[in-house]
PDB file of N, CA and C in Angstrom:
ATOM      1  N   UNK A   1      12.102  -0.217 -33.860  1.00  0.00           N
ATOM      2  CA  UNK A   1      12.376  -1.634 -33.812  1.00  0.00           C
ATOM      3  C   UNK A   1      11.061  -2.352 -33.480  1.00  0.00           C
ATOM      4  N   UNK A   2      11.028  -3.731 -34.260  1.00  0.00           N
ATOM      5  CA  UNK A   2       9.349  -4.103 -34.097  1.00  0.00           C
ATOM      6  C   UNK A   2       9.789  -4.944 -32.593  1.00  0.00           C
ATOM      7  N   UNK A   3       8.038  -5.583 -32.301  1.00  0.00           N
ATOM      8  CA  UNK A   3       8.662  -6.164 -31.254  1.00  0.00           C
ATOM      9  C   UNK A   3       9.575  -7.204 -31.093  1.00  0.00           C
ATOM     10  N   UNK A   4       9.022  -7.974 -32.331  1.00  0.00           N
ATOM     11  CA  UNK A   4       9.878  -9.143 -32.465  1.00  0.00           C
ATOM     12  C   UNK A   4      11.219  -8.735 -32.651  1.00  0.00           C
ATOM     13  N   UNK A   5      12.025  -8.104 -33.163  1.00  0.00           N
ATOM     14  CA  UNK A   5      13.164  -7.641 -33.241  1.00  0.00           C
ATOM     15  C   UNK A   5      13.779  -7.405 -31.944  1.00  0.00           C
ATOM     16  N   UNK A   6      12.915  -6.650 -31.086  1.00  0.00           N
ATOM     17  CA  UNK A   6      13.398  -6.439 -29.764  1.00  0.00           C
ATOM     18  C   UNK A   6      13.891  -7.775 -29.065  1.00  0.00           C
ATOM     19  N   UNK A   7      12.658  -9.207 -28.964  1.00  0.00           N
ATOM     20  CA  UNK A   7      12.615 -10.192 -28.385  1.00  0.00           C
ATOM     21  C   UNK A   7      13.991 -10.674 -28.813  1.00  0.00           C
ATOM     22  N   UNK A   8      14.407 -10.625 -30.362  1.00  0.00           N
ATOM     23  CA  UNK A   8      15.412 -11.628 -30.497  1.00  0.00           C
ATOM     24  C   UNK A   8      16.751 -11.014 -29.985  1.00  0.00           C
ATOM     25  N   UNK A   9      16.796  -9.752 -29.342  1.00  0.00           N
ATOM     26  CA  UNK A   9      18.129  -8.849 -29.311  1.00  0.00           C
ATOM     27  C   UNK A   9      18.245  -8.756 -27.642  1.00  0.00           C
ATOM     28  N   UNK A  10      16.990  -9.572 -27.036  1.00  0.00           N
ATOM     29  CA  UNK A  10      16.972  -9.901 -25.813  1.00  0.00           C
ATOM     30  C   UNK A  10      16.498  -8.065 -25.086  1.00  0.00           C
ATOM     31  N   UNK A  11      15.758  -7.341 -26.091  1.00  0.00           N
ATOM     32  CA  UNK A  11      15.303  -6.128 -24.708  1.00  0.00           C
ATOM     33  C   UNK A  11      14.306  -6.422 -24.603  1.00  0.00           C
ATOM     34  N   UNK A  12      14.136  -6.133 -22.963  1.00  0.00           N
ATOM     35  CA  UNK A  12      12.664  -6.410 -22.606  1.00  0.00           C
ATOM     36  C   UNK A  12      12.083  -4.771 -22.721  1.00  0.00           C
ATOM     37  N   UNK A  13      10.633  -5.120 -22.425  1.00  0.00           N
ATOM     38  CA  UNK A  13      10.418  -3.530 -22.589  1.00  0.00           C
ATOM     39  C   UNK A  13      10.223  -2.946 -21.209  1.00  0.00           C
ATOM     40  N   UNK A  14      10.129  -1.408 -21.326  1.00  0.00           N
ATOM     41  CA  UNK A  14      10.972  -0.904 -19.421  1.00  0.00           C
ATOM     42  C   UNK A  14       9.381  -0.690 -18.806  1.00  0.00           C
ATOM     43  N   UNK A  15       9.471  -0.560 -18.112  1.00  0.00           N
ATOM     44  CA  UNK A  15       7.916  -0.630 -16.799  1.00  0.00           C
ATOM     45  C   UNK A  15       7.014  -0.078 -17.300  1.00  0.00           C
ATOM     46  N   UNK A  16       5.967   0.181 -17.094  1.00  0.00           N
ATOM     47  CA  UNK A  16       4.676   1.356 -17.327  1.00  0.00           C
ATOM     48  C   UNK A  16       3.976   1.684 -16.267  1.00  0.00           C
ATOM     49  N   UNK A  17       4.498   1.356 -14.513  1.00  0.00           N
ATOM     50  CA  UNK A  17       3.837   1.865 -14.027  1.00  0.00           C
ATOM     51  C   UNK A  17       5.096   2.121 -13.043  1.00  0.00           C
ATOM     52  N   UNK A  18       4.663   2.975 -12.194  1.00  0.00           N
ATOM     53  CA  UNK A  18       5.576   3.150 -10.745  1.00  0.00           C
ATOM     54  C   UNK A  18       6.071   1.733  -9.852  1.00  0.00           C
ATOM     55  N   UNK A  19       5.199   1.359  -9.879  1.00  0.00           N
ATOM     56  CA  UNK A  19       4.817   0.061  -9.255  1.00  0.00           C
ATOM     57  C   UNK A  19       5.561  -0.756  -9.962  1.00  0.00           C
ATOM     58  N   UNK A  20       5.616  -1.576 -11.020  1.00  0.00           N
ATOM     59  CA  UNK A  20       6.220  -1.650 -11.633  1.00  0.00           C
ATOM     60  C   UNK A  20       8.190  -1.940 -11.730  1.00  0.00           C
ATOM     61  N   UNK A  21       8.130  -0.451 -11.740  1.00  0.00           N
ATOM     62  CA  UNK A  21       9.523   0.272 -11.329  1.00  0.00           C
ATOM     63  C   UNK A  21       9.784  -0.391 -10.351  1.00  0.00           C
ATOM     64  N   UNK A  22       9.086  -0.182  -9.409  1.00  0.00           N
ATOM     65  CA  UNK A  22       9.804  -0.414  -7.752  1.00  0.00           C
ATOM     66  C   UNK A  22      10.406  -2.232  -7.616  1.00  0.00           C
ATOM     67  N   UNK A  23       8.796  -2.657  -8.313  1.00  0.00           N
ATOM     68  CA  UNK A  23       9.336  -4.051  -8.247  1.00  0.00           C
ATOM     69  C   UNK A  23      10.696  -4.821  -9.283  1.00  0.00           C
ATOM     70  N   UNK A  24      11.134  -4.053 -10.170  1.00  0.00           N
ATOM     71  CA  UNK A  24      12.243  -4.153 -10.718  1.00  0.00           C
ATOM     72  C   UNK A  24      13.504  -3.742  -9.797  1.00  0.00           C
ATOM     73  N   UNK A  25      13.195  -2.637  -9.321  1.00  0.00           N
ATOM     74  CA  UNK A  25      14.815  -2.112  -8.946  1.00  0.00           C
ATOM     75  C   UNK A  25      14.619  -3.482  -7.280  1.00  0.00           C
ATOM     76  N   UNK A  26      13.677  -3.724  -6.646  1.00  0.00           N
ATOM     77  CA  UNK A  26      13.995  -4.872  -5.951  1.00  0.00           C
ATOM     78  C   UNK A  26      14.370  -6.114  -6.062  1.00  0.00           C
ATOM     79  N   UNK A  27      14.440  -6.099  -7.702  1.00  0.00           N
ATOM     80  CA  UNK A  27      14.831  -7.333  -8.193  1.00  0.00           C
ATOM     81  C   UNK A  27      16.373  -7.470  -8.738  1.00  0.00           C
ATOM     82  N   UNK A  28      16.854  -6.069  -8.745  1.00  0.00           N
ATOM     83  CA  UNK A  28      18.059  -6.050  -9.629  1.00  0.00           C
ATOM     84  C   UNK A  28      19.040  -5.321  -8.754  1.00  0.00           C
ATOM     85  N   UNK A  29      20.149  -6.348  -8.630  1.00  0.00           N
ATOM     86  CA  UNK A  29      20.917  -6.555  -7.451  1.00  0.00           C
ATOM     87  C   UNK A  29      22.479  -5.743  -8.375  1.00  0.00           C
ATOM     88  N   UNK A  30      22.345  -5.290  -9.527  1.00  0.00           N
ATOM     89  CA  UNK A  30      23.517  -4.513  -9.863  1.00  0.00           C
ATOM     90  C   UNK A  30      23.128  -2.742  -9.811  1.00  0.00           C
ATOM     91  N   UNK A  31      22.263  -2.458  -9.695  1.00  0.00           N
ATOM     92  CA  UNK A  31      21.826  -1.531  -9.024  1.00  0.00           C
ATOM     93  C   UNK A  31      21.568  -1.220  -7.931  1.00  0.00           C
ATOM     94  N   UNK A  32      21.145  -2.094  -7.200  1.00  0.00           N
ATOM     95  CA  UNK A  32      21.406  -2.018  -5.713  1.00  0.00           C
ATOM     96  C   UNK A  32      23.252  -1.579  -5.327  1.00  0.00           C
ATOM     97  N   UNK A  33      23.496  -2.781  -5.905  1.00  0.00           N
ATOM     98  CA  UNK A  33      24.959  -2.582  -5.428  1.00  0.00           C
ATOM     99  C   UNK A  33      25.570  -1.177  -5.847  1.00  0.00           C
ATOM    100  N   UNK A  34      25.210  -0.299  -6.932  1.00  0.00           N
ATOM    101  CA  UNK A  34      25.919   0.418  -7.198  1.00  0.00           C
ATOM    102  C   UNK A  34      25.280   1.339  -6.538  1.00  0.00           C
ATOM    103  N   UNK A  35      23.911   1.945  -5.952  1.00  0.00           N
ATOM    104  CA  UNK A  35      23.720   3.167  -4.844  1.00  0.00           C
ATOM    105  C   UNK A  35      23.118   2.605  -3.795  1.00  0.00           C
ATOM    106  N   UNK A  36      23.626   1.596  -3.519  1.00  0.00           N
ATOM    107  CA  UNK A  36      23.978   0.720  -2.239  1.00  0.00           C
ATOM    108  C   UNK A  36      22.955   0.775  -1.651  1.00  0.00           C
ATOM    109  N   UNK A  37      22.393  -0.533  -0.523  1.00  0.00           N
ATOM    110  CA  UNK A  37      21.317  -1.393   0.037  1.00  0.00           C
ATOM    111  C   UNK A  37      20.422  -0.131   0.973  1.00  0.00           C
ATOM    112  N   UNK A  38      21.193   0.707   1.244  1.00  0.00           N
ATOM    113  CA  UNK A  38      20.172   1.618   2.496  1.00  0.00           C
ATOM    114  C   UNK A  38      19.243   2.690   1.151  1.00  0.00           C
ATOM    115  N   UNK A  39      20.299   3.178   0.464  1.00  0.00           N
ATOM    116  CA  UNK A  39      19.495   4.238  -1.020  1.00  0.00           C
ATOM    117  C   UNK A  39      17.915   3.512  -1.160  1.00  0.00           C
ATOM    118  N   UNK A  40      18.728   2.073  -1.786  1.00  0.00           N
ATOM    119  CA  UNK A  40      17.329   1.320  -2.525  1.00  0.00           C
ATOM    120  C   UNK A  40      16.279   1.130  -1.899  1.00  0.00           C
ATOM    121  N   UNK A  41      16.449   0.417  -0.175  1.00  0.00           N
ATOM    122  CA  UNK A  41      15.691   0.427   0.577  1.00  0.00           C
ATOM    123  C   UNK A  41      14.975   1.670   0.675  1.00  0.00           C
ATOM    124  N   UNK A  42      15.812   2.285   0.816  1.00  0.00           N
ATOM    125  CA  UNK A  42      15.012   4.321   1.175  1.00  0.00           C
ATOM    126  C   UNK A  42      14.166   4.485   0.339  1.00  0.00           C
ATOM    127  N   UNK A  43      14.669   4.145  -1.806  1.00  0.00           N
ATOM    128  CA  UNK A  43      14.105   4.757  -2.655  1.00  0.00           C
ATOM    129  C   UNK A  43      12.685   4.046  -3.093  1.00  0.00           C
ATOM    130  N   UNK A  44      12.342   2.274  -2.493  1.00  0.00           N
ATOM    131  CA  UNK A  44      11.577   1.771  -2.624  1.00  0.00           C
ATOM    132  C   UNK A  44      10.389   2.147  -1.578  1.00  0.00           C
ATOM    133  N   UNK A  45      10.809   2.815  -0.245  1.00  0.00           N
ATOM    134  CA  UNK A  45      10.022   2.722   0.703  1.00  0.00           C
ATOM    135  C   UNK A  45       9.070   3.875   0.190  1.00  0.00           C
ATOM    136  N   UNK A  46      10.130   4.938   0.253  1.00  0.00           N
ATOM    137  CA  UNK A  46       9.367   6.832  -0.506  1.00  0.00           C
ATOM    138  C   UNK A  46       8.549   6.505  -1.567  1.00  0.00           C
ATOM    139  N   UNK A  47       8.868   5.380  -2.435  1.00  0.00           N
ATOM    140  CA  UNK A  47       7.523   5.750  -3.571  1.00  0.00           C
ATOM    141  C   UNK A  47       6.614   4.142  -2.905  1.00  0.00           C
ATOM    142  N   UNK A  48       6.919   4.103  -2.441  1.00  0.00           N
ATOM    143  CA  UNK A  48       5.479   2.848  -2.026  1.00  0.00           C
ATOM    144  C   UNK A  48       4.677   4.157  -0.881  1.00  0.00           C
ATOM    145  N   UNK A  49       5.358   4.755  -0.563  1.00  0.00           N
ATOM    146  CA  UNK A  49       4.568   6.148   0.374  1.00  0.00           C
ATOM    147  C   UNK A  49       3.644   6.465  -0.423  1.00  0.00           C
ATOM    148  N   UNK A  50       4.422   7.106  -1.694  1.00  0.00           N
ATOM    149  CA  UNK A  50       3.895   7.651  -2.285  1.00  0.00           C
ATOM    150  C   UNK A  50       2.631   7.155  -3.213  1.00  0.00           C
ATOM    151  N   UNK A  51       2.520   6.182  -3.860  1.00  0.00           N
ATOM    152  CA  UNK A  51       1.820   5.837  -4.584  1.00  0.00           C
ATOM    153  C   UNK A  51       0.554   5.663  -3.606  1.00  0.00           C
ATOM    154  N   UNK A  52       0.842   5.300  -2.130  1.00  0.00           N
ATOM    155  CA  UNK A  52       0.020   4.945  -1.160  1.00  0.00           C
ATOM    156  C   UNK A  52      -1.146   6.207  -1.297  1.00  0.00           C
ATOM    157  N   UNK A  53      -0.339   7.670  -1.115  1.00  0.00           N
ATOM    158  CA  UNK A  53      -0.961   8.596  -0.445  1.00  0.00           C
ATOM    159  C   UNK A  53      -1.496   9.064  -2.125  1.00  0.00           C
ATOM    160  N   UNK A  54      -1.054   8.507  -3.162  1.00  0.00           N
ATOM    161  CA  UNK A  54      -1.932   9.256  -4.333  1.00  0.00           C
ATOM    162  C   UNK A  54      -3.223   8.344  -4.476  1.00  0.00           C
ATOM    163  N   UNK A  55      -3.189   7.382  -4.127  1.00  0.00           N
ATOM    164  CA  UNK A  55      -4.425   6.270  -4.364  1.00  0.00           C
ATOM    165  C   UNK A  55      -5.080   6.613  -3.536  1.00  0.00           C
ATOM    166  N   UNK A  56      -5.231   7.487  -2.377  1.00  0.00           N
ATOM    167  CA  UNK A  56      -6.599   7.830  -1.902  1.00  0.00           C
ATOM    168  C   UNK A  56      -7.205   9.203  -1.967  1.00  0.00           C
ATOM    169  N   UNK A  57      -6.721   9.640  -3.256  1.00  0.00           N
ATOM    170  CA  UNK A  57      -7.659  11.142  -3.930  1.00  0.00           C
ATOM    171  C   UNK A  57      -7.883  10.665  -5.391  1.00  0.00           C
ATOM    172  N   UNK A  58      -8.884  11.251  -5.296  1.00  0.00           N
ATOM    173  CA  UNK A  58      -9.932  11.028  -7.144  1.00  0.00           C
ATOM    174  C   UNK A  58      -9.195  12.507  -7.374  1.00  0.00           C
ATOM    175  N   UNK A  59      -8.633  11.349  -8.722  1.00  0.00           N
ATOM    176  CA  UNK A  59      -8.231  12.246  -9.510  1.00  0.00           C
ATOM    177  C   UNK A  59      -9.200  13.143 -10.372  1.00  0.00           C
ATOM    178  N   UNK A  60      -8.972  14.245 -10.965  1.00  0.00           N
ATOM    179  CA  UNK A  60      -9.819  15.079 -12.607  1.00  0.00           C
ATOM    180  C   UNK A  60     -10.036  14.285 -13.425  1.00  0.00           C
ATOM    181  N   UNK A  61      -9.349  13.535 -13.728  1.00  0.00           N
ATOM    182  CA  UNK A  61      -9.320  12.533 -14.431  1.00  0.00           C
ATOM    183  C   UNK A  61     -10.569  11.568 -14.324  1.00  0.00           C
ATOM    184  N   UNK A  62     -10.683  11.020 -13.214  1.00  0.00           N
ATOM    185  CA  UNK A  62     -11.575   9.719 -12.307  1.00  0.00           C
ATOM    186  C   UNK A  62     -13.270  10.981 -12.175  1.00  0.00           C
ATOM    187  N   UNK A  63     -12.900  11.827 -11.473  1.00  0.00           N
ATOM    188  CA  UNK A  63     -14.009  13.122 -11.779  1.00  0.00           C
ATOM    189  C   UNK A  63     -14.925  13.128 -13.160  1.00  0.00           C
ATOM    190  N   UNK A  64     -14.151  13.634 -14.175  1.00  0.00           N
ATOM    191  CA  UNK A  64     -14.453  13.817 -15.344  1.00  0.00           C
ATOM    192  C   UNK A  64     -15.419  12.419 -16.041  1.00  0.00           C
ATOM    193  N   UNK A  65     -14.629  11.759 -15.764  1.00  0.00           N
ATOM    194  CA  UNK A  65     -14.939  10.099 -16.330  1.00  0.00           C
ATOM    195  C   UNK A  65     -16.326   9.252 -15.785  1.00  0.00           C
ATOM    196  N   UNK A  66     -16.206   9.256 -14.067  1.00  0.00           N
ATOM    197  CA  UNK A  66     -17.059   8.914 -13.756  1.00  0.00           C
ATOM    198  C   UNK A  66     -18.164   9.389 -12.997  1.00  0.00           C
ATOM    199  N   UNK A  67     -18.171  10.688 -12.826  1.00  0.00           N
ATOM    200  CA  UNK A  67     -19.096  11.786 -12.063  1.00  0.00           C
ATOM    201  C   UNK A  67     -20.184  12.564 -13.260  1.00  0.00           C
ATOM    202  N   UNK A  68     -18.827  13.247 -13.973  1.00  0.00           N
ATOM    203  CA  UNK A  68     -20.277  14.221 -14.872  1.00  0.00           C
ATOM    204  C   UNK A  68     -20.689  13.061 -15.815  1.00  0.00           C
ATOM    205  N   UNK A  69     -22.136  13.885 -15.575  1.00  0.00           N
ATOM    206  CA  UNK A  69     -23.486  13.542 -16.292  1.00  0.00           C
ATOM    207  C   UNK A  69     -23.754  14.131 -17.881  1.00  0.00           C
TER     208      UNK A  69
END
């Protein structure tokens, strides 16, 4: 489906980052409701942990890219 097709059928397109994610499911209150306010709270807190504790190691990736010569 092109994009425009998408726009007129009203889908948006779904996250691309974690971050992202998190700030959606805090926004969307029929999901909350359905694995209820303590889950979401829980499931937003664990990956804001998480993303926390991956942002302070260089990745192979970040290595590769900006180290070798």
């Amino acid at each position: 489906m092109s994009g425009e097709e998408k726009a007129k059928r009203g889908i948006a397109p779904l996250p691309h980052s974690l971050e992202q994610t998190i700030r959606e499911l805090e926004l969307d209150k029929v999901i909350s409701q359905a694995i209820g306010p303590e889950v979401t709270a829980y499931l937003i807190r664990a990956k804001r942990e998480e993303i926390a504790a991956f942002n302070q190691f260089v990745t192979d990736w970040e290595r590769r890219q900006y180290l070798d010569v």
